[in-house]
N, C-alpha and C. Protein backbone atom coordinates (compact mmCIF):
# COMPACT_ATOMS: atom_id res chain seq x y z
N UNK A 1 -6.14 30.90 28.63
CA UNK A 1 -5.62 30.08 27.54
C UNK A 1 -6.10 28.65 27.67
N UNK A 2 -6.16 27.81 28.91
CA UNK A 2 -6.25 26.56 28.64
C UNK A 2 -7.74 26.46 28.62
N UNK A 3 -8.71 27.11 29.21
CA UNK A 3 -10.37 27.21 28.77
C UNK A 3 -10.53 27.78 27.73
N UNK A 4 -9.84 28.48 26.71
CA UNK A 4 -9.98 28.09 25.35
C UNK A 4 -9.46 27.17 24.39
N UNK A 5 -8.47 26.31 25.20
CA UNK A 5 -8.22 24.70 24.81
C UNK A 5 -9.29 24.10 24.94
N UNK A 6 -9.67 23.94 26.42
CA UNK A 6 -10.82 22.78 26.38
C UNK A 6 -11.81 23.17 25.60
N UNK A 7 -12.50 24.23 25.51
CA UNK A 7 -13.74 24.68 24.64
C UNK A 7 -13.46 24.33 23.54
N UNK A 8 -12.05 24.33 22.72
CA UNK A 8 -11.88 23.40 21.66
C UNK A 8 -11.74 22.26 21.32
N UNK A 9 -11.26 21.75 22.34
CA UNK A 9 -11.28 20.09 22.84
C UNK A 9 -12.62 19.53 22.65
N UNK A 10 -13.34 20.67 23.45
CA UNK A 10 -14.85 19.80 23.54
C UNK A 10 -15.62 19.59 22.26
N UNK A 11 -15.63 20.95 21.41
CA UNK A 11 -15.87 21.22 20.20
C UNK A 11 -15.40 20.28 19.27
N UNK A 12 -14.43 19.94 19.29
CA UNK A 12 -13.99 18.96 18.37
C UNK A 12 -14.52 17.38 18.42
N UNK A 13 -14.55 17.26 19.93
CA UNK A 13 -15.05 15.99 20.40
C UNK A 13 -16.20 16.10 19.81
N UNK A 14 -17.00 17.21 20.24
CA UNK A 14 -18.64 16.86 19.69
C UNK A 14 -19.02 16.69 17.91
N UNK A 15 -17.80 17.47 17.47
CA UNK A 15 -18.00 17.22 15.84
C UNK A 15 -17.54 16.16 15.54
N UNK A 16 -16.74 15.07 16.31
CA UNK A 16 -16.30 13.75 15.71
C UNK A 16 -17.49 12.73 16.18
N UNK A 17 -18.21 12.72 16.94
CA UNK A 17 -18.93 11.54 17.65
C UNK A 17 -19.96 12.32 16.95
N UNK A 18 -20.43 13.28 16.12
CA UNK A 18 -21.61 13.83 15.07
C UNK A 18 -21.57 13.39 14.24
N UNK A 19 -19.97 13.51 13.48
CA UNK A 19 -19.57 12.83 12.51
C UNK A 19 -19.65 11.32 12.19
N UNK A 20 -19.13 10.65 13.03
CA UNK A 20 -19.04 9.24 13.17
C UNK A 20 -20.38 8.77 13.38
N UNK A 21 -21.51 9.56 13.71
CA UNK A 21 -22.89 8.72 13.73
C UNK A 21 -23.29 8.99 12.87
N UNK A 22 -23.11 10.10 11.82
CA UNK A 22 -23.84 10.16 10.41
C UNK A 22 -23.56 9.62 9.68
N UNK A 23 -22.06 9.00 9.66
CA UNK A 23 -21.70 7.98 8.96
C UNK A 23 -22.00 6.51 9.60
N UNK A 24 -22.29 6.33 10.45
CA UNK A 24 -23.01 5.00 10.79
C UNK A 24 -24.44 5.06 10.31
N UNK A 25 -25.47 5.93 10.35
CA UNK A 25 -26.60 6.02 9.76
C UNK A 25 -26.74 6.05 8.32
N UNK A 26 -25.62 6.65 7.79
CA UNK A 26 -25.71 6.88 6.91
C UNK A 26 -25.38 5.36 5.53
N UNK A 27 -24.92 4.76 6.57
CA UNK A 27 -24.49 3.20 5.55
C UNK A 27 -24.35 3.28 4.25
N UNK A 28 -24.06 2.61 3.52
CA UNK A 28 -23.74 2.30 2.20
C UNK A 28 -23.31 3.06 1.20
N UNK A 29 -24.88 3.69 1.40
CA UNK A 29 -25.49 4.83 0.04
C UNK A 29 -24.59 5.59 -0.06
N UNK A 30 -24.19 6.42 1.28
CA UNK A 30 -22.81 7.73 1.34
C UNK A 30 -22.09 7.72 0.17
N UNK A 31 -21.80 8.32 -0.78
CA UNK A 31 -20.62 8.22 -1.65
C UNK A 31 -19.70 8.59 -0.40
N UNK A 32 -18.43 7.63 -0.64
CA UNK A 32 -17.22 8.22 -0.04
C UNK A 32 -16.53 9.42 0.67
N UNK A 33 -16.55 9.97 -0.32
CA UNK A 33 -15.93 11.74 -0.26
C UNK A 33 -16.94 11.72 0.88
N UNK A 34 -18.19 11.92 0.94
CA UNK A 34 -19.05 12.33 2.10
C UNK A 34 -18.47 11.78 3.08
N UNK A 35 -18.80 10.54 3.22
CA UNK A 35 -18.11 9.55 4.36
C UNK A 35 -17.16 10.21 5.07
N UNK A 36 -16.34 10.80 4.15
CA UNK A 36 -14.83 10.75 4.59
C UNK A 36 -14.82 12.62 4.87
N UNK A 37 -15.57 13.15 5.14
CA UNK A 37 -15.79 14.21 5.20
C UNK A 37 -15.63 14.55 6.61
N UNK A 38 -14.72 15.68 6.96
CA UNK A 38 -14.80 16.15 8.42
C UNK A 38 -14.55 17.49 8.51
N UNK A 39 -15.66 18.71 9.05
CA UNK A 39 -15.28 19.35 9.13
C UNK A 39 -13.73 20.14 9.99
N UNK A 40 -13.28 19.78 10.46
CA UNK A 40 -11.61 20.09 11.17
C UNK A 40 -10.84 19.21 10.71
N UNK A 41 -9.38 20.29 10.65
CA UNK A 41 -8.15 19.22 10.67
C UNK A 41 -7.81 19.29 11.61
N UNK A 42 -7.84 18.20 12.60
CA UNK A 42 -7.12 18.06 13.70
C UNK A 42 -5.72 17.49 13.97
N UNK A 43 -4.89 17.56 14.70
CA UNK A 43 -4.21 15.86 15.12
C UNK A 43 -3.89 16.46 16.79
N UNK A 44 -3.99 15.59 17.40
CA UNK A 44 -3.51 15.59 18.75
C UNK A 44 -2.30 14.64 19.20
N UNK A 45 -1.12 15.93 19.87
CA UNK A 45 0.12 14.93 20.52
C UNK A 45 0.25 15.16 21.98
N UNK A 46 0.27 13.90 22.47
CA UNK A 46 0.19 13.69 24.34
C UNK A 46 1.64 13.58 23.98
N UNK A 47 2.32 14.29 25.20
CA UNK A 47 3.81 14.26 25.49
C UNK A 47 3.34 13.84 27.22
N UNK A 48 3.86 12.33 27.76
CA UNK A 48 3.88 12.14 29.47
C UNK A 48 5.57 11.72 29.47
N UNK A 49 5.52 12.50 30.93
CA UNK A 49 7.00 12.36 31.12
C UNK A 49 6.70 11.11 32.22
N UNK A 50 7.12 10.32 31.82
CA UNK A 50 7.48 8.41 33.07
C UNK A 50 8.67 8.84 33.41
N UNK A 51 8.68 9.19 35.00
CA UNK A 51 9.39 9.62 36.19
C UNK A 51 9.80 7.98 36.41
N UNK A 52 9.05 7.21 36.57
CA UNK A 52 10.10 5.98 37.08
C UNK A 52 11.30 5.24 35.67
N UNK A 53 10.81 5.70 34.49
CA UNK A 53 11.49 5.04 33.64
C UNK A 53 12.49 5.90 32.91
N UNK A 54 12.22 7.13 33.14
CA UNK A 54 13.01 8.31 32.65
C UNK A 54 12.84 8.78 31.26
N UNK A 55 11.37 8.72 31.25
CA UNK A 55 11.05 8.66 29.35
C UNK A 55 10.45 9.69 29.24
N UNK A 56 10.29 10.07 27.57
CA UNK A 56 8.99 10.84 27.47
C UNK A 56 8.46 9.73 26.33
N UNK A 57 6.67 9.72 26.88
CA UNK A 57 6.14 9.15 26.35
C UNK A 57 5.38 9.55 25.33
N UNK A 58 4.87 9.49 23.93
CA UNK A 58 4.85 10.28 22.72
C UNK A 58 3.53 9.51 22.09
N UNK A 59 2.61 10.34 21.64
CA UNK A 59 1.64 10.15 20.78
C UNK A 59 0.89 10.89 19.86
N UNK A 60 0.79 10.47 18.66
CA UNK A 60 0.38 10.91 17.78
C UNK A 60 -1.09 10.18 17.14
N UNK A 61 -2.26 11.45 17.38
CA UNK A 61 -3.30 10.66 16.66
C UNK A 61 -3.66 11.82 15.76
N UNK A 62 -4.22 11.01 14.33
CA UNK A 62 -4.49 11.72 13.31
C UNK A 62 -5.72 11.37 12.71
N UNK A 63 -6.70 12.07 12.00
CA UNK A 63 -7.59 11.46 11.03
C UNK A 63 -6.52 10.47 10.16
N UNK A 64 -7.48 9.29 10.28
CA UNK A 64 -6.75 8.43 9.07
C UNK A 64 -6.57 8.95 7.69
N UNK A 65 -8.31 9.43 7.41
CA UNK A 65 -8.38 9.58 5.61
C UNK A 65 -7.01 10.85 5.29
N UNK A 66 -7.14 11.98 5.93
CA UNK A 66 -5.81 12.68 6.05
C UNK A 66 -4.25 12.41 6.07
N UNK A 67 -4.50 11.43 7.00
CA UNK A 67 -3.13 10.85 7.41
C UNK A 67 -2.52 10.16 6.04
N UNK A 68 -3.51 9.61 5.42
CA UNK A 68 -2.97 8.40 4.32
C UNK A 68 -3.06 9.28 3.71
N UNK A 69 -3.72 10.45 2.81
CA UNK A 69 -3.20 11.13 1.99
C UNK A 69 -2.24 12.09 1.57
N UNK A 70 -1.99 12.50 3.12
CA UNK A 70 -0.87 13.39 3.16
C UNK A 70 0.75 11.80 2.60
N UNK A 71 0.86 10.78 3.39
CA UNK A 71 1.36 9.90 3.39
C UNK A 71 2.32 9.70 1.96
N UNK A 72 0.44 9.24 0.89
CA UNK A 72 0.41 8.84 -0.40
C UNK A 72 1.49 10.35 -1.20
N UNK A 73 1.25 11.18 -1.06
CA UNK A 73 1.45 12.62 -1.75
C UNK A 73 3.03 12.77 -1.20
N UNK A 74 3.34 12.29 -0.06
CA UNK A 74 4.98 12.30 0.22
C UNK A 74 5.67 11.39 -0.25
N UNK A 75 4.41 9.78 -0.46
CA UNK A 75 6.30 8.83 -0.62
C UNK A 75 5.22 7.86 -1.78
N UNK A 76 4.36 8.95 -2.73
CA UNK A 76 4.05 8.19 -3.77
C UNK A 76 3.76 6.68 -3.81
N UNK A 77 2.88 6.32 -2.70
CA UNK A 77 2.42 5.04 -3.30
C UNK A 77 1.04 4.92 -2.49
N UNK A 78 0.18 3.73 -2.60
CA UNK A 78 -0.71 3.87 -2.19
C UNK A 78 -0.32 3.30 -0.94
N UNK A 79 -1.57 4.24 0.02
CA UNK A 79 -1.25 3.73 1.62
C UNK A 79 -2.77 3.39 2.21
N UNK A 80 -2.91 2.10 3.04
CA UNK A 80 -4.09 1.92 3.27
C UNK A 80 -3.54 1.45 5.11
N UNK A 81 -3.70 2.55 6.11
CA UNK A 81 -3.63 2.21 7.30
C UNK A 81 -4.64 1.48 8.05
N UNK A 82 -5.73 0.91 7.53
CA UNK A 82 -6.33 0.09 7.97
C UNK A 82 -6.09 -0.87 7.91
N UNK A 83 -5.47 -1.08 6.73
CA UNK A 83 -4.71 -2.93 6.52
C UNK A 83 -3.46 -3.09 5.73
N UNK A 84 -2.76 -2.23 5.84
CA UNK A 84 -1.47 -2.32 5.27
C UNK A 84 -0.77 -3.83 4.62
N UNK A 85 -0.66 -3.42 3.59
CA UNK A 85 -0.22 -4.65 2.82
C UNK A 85 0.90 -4.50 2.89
N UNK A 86 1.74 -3.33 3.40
CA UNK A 86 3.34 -4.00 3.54
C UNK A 86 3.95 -3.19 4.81
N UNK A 87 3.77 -3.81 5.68
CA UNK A 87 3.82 -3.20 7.56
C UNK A 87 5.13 -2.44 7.26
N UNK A 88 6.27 -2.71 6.68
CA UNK A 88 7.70 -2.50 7.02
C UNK A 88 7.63 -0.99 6.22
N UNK A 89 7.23 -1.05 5.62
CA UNK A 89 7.22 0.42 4.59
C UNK A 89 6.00 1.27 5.01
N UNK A 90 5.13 0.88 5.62
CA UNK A 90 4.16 2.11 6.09
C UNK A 90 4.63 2.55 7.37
N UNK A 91 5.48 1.60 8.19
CA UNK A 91 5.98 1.92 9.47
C UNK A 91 6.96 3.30 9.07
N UNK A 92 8.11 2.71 8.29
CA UNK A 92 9.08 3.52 7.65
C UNK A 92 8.49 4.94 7.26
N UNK A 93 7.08 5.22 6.47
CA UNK A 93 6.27 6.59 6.09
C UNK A 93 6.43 6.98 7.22
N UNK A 94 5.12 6.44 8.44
CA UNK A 94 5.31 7.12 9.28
C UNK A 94 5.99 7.30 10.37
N UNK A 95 7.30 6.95 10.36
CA UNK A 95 8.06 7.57 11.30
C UNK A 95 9.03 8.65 10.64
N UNK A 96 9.13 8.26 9.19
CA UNK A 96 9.83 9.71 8.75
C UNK A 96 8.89 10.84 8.34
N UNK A 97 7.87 10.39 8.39
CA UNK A 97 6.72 11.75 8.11
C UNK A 97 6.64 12.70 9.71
N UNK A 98 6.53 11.98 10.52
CA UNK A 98 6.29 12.46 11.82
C UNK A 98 7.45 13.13 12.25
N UNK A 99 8.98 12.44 11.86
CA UNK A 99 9.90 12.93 12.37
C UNK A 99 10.42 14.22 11.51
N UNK A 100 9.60 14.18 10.65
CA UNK A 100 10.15 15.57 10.34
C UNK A 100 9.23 16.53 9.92
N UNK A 101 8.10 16.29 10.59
CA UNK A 101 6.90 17.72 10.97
C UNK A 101 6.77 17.56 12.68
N UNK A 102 7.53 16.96 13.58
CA UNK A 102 7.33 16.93 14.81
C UNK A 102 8.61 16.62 15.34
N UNK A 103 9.28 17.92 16.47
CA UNK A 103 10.71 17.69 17.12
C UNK A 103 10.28 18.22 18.38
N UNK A 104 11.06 18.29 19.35
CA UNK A 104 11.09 18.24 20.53
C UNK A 104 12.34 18.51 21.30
N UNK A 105 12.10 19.67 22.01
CA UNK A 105 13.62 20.32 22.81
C UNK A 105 13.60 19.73 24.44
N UNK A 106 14.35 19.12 24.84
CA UNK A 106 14.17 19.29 26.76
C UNK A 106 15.46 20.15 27.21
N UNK A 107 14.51 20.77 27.38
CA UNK A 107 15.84 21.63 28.76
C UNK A 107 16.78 22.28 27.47
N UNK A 108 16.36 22.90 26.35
CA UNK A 108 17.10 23.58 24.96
C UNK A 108 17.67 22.48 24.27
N UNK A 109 17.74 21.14 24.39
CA UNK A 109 18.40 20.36 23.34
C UNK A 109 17.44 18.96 23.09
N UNK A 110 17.63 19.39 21.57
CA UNK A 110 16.95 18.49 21.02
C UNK A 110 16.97 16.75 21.44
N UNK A 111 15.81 16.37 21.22
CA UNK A 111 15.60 14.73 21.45
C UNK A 111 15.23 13.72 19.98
N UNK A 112 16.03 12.82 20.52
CA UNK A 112 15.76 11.60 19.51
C UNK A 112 14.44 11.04 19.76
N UNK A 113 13.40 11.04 18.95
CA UNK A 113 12.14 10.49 19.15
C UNK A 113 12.42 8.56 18.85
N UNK A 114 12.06 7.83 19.44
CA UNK A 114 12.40 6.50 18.57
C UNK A 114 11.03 6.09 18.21
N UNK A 115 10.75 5.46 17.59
CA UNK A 115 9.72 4.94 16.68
C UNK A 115 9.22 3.50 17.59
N UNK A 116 7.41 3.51 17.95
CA UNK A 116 7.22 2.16 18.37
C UNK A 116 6.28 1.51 17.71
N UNK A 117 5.56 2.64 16.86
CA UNK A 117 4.67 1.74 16.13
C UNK A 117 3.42 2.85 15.70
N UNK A 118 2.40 2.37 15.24
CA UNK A 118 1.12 2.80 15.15
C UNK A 118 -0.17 1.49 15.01
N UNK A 119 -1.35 1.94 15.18
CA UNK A 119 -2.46 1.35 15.52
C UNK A 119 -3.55 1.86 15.24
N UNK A 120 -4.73 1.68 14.19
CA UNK A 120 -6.40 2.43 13.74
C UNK A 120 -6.84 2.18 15.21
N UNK A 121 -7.43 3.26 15.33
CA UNK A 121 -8.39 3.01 16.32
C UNK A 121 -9.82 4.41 15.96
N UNK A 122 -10.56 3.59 15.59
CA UNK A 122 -11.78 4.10 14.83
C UNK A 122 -11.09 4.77 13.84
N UNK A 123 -11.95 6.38 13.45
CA UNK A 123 -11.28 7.04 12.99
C UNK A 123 -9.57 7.80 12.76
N UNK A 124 -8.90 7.28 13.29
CA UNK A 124 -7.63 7.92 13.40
C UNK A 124 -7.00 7.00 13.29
N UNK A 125 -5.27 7.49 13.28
CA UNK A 125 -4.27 6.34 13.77
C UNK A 125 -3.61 7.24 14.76
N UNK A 126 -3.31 6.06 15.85
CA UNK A 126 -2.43 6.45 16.47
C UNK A 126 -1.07 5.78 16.22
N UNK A 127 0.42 7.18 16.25
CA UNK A 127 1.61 6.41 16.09
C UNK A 127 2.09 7.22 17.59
N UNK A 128 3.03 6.18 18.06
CA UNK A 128 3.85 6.31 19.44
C UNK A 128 5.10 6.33 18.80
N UNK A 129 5.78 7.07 19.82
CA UNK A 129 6.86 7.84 19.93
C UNK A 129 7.45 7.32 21.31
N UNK A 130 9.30 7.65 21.75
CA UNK A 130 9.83 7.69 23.21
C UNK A 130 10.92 8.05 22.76
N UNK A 131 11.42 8.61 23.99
CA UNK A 131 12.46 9.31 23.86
C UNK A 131 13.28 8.82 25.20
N UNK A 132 13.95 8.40 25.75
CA UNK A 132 14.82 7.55 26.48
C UNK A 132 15.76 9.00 27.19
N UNK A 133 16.00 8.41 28.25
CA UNK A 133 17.43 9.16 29.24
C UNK A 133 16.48 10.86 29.55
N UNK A 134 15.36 10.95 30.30
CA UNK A 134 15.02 12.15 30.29
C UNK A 134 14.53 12.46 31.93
N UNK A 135 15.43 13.13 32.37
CA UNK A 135 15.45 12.90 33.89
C UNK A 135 13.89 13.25 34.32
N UNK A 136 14.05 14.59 34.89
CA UNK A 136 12.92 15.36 35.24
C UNK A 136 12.95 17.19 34.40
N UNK A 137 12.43 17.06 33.08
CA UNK A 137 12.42 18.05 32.29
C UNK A 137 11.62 19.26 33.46
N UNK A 138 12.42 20.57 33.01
CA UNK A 138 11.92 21.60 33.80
C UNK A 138 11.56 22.21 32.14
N UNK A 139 11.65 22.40 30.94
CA UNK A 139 10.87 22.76 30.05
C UNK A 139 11.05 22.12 28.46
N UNK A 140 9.89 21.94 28.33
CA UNK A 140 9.94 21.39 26.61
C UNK A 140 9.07 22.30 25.48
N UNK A 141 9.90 21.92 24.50
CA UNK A 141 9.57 23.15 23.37
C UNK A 141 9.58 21.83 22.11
N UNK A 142 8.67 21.90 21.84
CA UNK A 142 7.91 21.25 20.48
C UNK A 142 7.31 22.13 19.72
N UNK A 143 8.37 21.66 18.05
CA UNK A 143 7.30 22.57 16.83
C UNK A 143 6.81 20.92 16.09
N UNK A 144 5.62 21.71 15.77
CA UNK A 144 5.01 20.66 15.27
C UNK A 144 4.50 21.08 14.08
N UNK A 145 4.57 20.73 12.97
CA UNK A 145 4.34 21.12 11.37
C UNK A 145 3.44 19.55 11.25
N UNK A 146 2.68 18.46 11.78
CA UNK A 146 1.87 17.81 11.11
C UNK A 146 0.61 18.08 10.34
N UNK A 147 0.63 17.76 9.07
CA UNK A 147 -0.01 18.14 8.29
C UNK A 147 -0.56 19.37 7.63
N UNK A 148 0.72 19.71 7.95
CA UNK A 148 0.72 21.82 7.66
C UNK A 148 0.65 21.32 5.72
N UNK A 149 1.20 20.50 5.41
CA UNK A 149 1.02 19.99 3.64
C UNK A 149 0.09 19.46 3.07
N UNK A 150 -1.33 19.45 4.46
CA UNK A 150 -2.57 18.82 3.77
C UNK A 150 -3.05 19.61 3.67
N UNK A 151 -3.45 20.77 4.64
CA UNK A 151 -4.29 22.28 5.03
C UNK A 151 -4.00 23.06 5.31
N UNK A 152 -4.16 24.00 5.13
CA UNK A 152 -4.10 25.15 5.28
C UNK A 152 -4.85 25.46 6.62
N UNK A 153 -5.52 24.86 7.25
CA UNK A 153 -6.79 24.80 8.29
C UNK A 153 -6.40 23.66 9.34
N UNK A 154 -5.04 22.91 9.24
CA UNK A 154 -4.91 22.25 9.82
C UNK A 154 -5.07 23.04 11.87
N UNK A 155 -5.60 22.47 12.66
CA UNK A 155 -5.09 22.80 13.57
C UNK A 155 -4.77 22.19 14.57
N UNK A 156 -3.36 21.93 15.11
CA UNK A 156 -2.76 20.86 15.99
C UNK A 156 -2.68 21.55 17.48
N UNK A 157 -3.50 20.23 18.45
CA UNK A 157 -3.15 20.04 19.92
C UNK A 157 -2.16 19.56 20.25
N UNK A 158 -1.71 20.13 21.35
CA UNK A 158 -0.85 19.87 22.31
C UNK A 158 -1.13 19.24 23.54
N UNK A 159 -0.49 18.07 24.36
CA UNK A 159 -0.84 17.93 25.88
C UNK A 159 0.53 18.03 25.95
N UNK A 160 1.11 17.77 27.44
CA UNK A 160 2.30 17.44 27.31
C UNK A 160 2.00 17.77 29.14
N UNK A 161 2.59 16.45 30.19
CA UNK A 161 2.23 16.03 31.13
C UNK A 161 3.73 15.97 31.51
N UNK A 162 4.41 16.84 32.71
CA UNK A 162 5.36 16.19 33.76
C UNK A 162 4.91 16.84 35.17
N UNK A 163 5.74 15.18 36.05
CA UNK A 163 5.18 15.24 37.19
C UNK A 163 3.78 15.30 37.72
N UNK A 164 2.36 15.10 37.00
CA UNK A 164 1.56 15.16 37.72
C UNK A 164 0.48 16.46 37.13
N UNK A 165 1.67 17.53 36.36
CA UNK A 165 1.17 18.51 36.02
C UNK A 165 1.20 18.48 34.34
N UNK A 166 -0.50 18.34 33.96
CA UNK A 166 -0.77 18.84 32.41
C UNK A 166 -1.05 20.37 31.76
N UNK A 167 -0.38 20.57 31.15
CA UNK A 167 -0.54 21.90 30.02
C UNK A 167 -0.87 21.25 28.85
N UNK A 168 -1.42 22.17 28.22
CA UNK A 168 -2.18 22.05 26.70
C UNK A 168 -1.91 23.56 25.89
N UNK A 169 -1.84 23.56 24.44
CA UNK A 169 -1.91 24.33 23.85
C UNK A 169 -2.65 23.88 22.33
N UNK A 170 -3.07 25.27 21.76
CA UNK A 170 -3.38 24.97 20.50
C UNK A 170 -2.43 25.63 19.20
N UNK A 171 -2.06 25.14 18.17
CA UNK A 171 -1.47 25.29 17.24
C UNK A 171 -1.98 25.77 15.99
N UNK A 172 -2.67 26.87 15.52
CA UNK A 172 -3.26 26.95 14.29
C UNK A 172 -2.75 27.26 13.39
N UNK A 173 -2.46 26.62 12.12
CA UNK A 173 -2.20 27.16 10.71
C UNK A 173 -2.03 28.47 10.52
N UNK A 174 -0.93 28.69 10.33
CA UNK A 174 0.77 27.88 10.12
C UNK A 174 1.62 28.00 11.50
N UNK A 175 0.73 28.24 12.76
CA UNK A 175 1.89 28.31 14.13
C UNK A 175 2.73 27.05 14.27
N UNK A 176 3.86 26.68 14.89
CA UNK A 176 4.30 25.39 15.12
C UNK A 176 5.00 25.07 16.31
N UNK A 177 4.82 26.55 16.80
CA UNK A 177 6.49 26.61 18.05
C UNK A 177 5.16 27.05 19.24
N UNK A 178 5.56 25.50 20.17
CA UNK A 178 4.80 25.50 22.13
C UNK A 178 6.20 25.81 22.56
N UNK A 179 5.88 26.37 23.78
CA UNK A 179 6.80 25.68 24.79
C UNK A 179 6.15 25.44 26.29
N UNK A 180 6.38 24.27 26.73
CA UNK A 180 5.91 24.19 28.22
C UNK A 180 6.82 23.99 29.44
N UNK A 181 6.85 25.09 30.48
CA UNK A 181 7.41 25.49 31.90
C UNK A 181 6.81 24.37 32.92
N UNK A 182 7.53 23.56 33.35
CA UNK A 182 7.26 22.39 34.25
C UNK A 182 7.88 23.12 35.77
């Protein structure tokens, strides 16, 4: 199972840094739609458990052009995560977009994700997540429905790190339910 994670990991990696140079070569001329063209839906969420702080630490990265359209199509307005013209209300999208295509069980009971922010970084955004008071989880169970409302083809990674020890899974359209044995 997890060497057919990485083989997808890698796969994906190599179609984004393909991607991202054809659109650097490609400058100007691109109509858009091309530009913005990727073959996969991805998103990837790192779950690290911080043993000295008692957290779980939470991340969410997404294609942007995706991200903002799924966004626009939930809370009807225009969304531009590269430069947001109104921080307080795109924050607000995405933490209720996330919080309710992404939950999280420790030890069978659910967790409060709290909201810290998000950040472009190239292609994607990343939004962070924490979850406070989490001793030393012996198992977590995350369904994750992000962007199950853009594609049909969406397909979501998993990391999710305690103690030292990483597991990974993959999620394909329409699966949503991991669970990981620490």
């Amino acid at each position: 199972m997890a060497s057919s994670v990485y083989k997808w990991l890698s796969i994906c990696a190599l179609l984004f840094v393909l991607v991202k140079s054809s659109r650097a070569e490609a400058g100007p001329r691109v109509p858009a739609l091309i530009q913005n063209f990727h073959p996969y839906y991805i998103s990837v969420v790192e779950i690290n458990h911080n043993a000295t702080d008692k957290t779980l630490e939470i991340s969410c990265k997404i294609f942007t052009n995706d991200f903002e359209t799924t966004l626009e199509k939930n809370y009807k307005a225009k969304v531009d995560l590269s430069n947001p013209k109104d921080k307080v209300s795109t924050d607000k999208w995405i933490n209720d977009y996330i919080k309710k295509h992404l939950s999280i069980k420790v030890d069978g009971k659910d967790v409060n994700l709290s909201y810290l922010g998000f950040e472009k970084d190239e292609e994607a955004v990343l939004s962070y997540f924490q979850v406070d008071n989490v001793a030393a989880p012996k198992r977590i169970n995350v369904s994750n429905s992000l962007l199950h409302d853009f594609s049909d083809q969406q397909i979501n990674i998993i990391h999710c790190s305690v103690g030292g020890k990483r597991q990974s899974t993959k999620l394909d359209y329409p699966n949503t339910e991991a669970g990981f044995q620490f």
